[in-house]
N, C-alpha and C. Protein backbone atom coordinates (compact mmCIF):
# COMPACT_ATOMS: atom_id res chain seq x y z
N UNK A 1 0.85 -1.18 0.00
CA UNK A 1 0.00 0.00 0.00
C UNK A 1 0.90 1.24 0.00
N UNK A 2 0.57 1.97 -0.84
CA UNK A 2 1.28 3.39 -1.06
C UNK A 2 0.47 4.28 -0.06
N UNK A 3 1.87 4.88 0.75
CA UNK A 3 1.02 6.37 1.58
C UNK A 3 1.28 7.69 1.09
N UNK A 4 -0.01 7.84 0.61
CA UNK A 4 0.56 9.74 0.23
C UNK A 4 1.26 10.65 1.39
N UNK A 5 2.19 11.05 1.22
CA UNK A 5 3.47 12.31 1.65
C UNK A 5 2.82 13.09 1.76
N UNK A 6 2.51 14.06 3.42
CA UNK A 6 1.89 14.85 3.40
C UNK A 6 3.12 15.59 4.62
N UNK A 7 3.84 16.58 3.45
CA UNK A 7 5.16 17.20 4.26
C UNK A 7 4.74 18.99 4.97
N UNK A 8 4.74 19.39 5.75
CA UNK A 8 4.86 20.57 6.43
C UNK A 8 6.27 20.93 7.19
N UNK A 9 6.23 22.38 7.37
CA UNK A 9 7.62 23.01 7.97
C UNK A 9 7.35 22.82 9.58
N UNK A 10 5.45 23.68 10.10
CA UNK A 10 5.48 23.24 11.46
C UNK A 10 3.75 23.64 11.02
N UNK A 11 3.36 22.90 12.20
CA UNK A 11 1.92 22.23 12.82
C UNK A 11 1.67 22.16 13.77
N UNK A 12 0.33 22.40 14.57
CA UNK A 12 0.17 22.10 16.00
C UNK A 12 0.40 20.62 16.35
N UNK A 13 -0.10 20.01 15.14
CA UNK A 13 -0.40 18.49 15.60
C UNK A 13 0.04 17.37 14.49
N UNK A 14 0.66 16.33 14.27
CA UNK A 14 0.62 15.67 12.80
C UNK A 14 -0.62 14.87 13.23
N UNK A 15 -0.63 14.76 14.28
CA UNK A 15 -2.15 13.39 14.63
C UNK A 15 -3.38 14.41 14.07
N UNK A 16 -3.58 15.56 14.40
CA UNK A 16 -4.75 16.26 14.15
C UNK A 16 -4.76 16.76 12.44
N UNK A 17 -3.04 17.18 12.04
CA UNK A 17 -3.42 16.92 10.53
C UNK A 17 -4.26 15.81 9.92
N UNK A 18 -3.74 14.71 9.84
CA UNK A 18 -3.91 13.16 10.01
C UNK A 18 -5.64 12.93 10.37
N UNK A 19 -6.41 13.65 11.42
CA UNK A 19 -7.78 13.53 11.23
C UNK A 19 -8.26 14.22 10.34
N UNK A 20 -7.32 15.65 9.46
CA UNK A 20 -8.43 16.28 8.40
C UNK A 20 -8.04 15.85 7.67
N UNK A 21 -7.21 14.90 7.23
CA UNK A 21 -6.84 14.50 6.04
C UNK A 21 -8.29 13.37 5.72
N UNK A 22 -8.45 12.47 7.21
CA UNK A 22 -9.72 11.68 6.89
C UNK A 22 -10.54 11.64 6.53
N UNK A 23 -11.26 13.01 7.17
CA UNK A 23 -11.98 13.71 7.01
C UNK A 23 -12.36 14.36 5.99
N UNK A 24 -11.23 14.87 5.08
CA UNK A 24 -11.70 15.29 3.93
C UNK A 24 -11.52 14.28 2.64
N UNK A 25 -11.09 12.93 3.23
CA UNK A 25 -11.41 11.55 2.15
C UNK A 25 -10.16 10.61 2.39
N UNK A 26 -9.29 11.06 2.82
CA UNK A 26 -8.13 10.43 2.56
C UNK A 26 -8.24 8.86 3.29
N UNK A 27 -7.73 7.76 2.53
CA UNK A 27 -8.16 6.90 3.23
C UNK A 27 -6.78 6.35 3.74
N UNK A 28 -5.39 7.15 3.53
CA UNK A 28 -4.34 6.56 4.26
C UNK A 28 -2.97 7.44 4.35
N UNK A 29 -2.34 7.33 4.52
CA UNK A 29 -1.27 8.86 4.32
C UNK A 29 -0.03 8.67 5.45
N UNK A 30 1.22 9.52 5.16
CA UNK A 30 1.87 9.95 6.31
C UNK A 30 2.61 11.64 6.41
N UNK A 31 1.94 11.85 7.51
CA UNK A 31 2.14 13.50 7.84
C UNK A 31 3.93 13.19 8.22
N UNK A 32 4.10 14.50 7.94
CA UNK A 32 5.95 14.87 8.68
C UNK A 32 5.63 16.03 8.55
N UNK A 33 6.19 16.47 9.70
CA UNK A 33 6.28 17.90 9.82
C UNK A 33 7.89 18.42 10.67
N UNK A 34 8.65 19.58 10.27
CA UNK A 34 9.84 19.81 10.81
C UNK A 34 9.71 20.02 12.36
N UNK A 35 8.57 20.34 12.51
CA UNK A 35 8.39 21.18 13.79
C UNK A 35 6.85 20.75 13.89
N UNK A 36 6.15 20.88 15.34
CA UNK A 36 4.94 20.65 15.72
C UNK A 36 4.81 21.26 17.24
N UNK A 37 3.36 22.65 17.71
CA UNK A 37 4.02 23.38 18.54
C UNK A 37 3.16 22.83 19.72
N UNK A 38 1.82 21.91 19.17
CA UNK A 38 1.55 21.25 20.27
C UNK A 38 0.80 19.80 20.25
N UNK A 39 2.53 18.98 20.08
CA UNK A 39 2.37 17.62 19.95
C UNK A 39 1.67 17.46 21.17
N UNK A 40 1.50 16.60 21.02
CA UNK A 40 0.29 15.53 22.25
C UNK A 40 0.97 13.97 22.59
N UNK A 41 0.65 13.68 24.09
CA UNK A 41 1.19 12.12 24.22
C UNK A 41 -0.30 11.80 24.48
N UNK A 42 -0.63 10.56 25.14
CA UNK A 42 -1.44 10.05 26.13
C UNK A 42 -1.75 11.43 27.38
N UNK A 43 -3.07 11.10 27.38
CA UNK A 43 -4.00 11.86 28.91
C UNK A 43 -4.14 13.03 28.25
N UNK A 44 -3.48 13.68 27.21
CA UNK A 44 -3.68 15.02 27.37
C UNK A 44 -1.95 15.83 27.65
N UNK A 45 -1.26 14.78 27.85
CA UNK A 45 0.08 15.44 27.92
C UNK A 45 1.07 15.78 26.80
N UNK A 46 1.67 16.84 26.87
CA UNK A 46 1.99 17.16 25.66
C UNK A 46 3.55 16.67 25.26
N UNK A 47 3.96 16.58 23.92
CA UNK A 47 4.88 15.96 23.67
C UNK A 47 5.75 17.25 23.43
N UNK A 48 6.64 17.37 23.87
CA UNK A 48 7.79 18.46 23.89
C UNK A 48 8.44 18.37 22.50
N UNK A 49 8.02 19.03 21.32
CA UNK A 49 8.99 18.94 20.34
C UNK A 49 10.48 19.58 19.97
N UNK A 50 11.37 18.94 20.37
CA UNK A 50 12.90 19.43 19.49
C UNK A 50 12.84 19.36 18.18
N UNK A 51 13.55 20.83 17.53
CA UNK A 51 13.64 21.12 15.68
C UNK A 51 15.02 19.74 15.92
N UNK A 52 15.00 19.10 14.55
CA UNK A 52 15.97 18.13 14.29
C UNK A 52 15.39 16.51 14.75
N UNK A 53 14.26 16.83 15.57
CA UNK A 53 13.70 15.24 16.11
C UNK A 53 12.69 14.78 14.63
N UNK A 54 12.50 13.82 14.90
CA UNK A 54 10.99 12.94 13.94
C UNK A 54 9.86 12.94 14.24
N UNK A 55 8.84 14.02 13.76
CA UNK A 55 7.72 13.93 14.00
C UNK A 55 6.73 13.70 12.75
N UNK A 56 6.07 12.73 12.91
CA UNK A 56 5.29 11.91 12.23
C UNK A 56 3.92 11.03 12.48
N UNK A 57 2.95 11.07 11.31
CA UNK A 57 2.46 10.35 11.86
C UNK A 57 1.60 9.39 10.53
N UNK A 58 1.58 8.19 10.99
CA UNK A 58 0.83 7.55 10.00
C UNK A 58 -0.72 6.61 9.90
N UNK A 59 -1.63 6.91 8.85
CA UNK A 59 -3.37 6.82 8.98
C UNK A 59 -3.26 5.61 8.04
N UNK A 60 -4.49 4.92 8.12
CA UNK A 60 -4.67 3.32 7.37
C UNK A 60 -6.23 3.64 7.91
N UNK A 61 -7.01 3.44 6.69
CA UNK A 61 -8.14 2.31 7.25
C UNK A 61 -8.02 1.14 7.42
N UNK A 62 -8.63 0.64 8.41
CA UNK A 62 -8.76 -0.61 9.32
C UNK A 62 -10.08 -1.52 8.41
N UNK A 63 -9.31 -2.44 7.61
CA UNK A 63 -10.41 -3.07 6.72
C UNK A 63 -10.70 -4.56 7.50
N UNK A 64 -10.08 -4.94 8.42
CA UNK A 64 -10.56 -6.42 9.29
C UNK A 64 -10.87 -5.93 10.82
N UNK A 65 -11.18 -6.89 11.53
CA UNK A 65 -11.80 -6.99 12.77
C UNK A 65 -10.69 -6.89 13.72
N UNK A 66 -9.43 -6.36 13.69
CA UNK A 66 -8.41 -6.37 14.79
C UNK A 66 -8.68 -5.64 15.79
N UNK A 67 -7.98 -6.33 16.65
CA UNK A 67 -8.32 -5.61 17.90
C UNK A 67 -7.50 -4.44 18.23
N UNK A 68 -7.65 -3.51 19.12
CA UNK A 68 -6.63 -2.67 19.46
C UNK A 68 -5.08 -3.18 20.08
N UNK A 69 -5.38 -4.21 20.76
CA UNK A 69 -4.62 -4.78 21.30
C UNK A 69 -3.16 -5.77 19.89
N UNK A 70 -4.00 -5.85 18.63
CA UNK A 70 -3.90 -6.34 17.95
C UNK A 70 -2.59 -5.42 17.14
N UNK A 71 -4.03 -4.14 16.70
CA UNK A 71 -2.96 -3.06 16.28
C UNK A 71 -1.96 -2.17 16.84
N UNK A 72 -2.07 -2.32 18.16
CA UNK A 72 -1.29 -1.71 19.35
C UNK A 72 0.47 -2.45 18.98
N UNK A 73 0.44 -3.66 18.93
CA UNK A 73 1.88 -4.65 18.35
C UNK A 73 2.09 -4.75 17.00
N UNK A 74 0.81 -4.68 16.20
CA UNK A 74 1.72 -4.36 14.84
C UNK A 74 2.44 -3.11 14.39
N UNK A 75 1.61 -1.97 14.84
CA UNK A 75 2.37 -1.14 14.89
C UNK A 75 3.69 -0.24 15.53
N UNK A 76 3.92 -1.15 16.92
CA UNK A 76 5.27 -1.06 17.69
C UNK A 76 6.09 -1.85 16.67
N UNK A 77 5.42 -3.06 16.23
CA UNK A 77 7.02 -3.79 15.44
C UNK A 77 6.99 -3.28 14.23
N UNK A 78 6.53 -2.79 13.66
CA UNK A 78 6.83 -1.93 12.37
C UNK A 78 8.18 -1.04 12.89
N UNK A 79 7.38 -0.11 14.15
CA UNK A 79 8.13 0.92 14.29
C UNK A 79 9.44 0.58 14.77
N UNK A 80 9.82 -0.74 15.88
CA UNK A 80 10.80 -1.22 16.54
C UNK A 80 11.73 -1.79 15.42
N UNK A 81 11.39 -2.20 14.38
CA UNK A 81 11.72 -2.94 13.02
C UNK A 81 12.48 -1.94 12.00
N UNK A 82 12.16 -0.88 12.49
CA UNK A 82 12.99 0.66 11.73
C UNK A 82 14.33 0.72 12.53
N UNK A 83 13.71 1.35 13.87
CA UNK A 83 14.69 1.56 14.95
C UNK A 83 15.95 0.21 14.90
N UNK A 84 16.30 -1.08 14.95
CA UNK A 84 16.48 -1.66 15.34
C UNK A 84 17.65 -1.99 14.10
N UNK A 85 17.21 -1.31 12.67
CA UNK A 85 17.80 -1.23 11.27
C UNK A 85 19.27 -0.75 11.42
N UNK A 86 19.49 0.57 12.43
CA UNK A 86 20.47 1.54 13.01
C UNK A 86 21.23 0.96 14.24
N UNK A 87 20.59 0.22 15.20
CA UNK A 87 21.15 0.35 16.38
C UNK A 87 21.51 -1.07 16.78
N UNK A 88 22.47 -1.39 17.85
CA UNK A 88 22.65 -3.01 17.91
C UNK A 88 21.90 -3.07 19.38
N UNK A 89 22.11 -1.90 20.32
CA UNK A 89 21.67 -1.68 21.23
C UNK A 89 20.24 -2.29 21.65
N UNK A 90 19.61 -2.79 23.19
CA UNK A 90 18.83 -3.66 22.91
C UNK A 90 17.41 -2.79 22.79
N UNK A 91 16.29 -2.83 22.10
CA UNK A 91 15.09 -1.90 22.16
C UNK A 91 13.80 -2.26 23.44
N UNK A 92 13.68 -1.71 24.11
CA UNK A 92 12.73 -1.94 24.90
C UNK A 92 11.38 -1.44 24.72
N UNK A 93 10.21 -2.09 25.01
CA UNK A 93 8.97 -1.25 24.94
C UNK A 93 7.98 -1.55 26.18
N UNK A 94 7.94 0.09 26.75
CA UNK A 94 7.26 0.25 27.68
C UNK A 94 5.54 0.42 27.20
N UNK A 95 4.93 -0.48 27.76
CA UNK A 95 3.97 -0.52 27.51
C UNK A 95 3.33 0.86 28.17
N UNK A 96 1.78 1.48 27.38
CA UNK A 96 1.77 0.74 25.39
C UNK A 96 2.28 1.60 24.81
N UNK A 97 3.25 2.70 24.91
CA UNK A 97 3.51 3.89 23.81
C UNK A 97 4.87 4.07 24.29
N UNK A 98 5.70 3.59 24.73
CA UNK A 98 7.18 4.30 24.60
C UNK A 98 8.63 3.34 24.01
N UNK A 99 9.21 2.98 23.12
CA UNK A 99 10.28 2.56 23.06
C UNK A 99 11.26 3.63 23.73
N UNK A 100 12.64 2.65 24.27
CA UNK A 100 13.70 2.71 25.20
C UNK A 100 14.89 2.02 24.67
N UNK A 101 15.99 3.08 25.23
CA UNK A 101 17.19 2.26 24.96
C UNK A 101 17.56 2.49 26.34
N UNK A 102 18.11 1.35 27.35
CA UNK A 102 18.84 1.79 28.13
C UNK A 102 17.74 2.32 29.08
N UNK A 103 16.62 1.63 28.89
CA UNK A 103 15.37 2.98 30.09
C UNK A 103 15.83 4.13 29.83
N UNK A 104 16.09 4.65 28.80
CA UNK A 104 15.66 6.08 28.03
C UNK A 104 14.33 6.52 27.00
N UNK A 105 13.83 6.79 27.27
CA UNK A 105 12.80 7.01 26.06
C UNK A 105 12.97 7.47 25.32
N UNK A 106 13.65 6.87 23.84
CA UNK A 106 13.58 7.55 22.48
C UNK A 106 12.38 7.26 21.55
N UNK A 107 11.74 6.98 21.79
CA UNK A 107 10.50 7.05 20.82
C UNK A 107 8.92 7.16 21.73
N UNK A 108 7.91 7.91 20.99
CA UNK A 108 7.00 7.91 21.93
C UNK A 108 5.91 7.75 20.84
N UNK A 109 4.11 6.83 20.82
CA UNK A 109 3.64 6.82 20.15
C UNK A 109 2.33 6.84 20.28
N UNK A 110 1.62 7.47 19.83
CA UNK A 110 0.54 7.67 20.11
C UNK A 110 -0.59 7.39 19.13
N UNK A 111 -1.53 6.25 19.53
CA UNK A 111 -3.10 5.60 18.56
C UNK A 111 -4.01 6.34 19.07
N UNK A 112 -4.68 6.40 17.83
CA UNK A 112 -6.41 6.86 17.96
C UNK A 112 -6.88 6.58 16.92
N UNK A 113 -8.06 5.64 17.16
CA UNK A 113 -9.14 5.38 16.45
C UNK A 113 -9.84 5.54 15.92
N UNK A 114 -10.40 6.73 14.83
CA UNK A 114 -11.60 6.98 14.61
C UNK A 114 -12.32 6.46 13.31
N UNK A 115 -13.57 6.93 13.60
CA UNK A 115 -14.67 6.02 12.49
C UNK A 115 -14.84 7.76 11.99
N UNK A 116 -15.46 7.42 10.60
CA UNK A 116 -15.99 8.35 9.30
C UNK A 116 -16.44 7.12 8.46
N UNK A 117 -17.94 7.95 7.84
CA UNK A 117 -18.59 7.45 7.46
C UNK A 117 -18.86 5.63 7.64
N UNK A 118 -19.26 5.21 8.90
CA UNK A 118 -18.88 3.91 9.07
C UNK A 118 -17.77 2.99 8.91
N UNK A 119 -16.37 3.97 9.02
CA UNK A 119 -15.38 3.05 8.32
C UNK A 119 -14.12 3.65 9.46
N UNK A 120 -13.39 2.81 10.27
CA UNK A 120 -12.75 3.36 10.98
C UNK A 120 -11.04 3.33 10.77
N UNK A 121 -10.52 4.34 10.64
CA UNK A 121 -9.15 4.33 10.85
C UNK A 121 -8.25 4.31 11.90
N UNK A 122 -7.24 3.64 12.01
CA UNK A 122 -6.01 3.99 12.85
C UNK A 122 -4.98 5.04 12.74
N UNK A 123 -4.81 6.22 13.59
CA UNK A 123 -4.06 6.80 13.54
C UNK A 123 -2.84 6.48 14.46
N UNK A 124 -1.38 6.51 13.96
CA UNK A 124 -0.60 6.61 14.14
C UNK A 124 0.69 7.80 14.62
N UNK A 125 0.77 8.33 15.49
CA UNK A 125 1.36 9.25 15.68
C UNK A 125 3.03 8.94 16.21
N UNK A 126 3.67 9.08 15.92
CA UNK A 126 5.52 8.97 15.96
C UNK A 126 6.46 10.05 16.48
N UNK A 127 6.60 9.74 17.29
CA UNK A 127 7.76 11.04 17.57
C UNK A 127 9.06 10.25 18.09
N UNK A 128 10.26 10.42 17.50
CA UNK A 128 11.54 9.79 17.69
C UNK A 128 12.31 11.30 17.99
N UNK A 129 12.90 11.10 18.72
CA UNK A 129 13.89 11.89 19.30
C UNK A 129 15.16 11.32 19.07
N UNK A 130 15.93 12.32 17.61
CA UNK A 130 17.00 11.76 17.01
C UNK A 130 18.25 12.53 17.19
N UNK A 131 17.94 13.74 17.46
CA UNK A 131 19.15 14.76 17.94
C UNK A 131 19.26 15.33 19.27
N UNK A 132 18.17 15.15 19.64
CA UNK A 132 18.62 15.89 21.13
C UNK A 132 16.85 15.08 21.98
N UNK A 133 16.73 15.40 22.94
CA UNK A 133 15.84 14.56 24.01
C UNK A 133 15.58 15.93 24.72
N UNK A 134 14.42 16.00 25.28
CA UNK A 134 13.56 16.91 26.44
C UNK A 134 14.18 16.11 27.47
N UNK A 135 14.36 17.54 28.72
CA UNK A 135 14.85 16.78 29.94
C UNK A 135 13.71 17.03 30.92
N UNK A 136 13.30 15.88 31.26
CA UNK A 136 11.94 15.64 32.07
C UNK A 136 12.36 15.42 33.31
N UNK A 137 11.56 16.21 34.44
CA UNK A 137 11.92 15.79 35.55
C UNK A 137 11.84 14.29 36.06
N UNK A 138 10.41 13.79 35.84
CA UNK A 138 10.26 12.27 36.58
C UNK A 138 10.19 11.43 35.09
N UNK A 139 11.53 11.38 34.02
CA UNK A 139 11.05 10.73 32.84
C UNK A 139 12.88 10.33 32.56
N UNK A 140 13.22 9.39 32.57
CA UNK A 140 14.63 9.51 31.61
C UNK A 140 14.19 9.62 30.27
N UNK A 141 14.99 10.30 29.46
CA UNK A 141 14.72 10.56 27.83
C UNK A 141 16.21 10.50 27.29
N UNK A 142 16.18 10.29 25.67
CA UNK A 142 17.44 9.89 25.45
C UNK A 142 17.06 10.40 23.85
N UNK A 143 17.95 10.11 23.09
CA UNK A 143 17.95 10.01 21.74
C UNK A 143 18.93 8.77 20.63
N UNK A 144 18.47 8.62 19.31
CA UNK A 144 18.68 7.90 19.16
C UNK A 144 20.32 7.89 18.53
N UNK A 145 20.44 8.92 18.48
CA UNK A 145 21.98 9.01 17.76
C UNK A 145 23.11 9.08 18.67
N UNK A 146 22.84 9.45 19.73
CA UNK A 146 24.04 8.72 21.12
C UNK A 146 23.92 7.10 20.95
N UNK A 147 23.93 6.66 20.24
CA UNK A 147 23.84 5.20 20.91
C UNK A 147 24.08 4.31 19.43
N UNK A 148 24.38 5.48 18.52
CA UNK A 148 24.99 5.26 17.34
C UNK A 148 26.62 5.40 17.11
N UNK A 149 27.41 4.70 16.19
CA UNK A 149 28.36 4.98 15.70
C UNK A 149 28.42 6.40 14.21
N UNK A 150 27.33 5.59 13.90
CA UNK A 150 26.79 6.76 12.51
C UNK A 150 26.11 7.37 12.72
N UNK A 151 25.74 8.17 12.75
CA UNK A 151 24.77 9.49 12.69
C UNK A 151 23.42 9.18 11.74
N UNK A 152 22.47 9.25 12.06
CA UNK A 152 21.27 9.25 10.94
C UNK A 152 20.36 10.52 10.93
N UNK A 153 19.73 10.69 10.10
CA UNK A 153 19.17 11.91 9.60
C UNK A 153 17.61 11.52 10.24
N UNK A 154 17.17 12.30 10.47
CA UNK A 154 15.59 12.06 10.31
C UNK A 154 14.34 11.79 9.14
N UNK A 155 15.48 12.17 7.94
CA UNK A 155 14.69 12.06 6.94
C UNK A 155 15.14 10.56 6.33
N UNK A 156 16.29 10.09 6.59
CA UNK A 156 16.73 8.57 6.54
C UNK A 156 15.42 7.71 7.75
N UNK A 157 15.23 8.00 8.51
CA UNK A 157 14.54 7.01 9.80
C UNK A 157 13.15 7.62 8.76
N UNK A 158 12.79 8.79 8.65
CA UNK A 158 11.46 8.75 7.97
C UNK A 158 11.13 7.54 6.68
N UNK A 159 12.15 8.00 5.52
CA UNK A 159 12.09 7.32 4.40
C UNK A 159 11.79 5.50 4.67
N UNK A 160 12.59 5.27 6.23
CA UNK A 160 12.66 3.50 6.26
C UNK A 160 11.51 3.72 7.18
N UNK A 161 10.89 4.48 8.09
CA UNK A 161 9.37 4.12 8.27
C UNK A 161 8.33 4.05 7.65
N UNK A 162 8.47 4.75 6.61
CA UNK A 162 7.48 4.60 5.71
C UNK A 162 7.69 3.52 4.55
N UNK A 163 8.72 3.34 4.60
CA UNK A 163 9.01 2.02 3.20
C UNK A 163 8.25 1.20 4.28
N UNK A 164 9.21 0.59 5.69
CA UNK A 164 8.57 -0.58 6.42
C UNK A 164 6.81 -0.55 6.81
N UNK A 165 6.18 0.10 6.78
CA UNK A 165 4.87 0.74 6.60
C UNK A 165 4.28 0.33 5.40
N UNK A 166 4.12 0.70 4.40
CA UNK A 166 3.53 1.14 2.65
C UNK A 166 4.25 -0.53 2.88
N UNK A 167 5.21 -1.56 2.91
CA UNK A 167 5.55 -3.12 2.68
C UNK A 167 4.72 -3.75 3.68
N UNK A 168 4.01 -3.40 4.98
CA UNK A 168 3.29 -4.63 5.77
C UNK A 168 1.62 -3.88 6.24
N UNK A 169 1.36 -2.43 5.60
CA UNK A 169 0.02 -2.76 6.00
C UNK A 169 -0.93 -3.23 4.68
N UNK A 170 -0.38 -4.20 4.00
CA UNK A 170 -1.38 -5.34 3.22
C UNK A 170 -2.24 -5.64 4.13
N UNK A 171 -2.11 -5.74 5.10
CA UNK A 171 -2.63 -6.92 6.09
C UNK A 171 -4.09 -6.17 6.78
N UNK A 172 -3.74 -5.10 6.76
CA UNK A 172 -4.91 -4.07 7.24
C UNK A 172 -5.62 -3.64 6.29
């Protein structure tokens, strides 16, 4: 499945792009944006964006009966399946939205569900922290290029999330 490229400089949200894209027909896509001024995690908490990090997010309609629980792991190993391309280091995942290196949080991800016109999509929201990490008081955070020999770009980790993406949601 091919995802239409839907690139911006900065955005409040790629998840909330990502619902008007639905909304106005799109039945699958992936937002990037350089900048985003009020990413979102879980509860309502907001995701601290650094210029130079990966913010992204990717939409599918949901054409079978999976469960959340279902799509909750296909879409960590997609994403762990990118990460894991770069690093030898071991990947951890804190349930249900954070990959870790080292109990650092370099990746954070955020699902939502919604239905249009009887037909419901998964949204995917991505944020990798590739150059630098927010320093949280009660949170270790990290990034992914300390823990590299090579340096990677964000637009390299984009290009292989979305290849590994557009190659396994046949299935959806």
């Amino acid at each position: 499945m091919r995802l239409k490229k839907f690139a911006y400089k900065k955005v409040g949200s790629t998840n909330n792009i990502a619902i008007k894209k639905i909304n106005s027909g799109f039945k699958n896509g992936i937002i990037v944006s350089d900048m985003q001024n009020k990413g979102r995690g879980r509860f309502s908490k907001k995701w601290i964006s650094i210029k130079g990090n990966l913010f992204t997010t990717i939409f599918y309609q949901i054409e079978n009966n999976s469960s959340i629980k279902q799509l909750t792991k296909f879409n960590k190993d997609l994403i762990t399946k990118c990460l894991k391309k770069y690093t030898k280091h071991k990947l951890q995942f804190k349930f249900p939205n954070d990959i870790l290196i080292n109990n650092h949080k370099i990746c954070g991800i955020l699902q939502e569900i919604i239905t249009k016109n009887k037909k419901k999509y998964m949204i995917v929201g991505i944020g990798i922290n590739v150059v630098e990490s927010p320093i949280l008081k009660d949170y270790k955070t990290s990034y992914i290029n300390k823990f590299l020999k090579k340096r990677i770009s964000k637009e390299m980790l984009f290009k292989n999330l979305k290849f590994i993406f557009e190659k396994n949601l046949r299935e959806f």
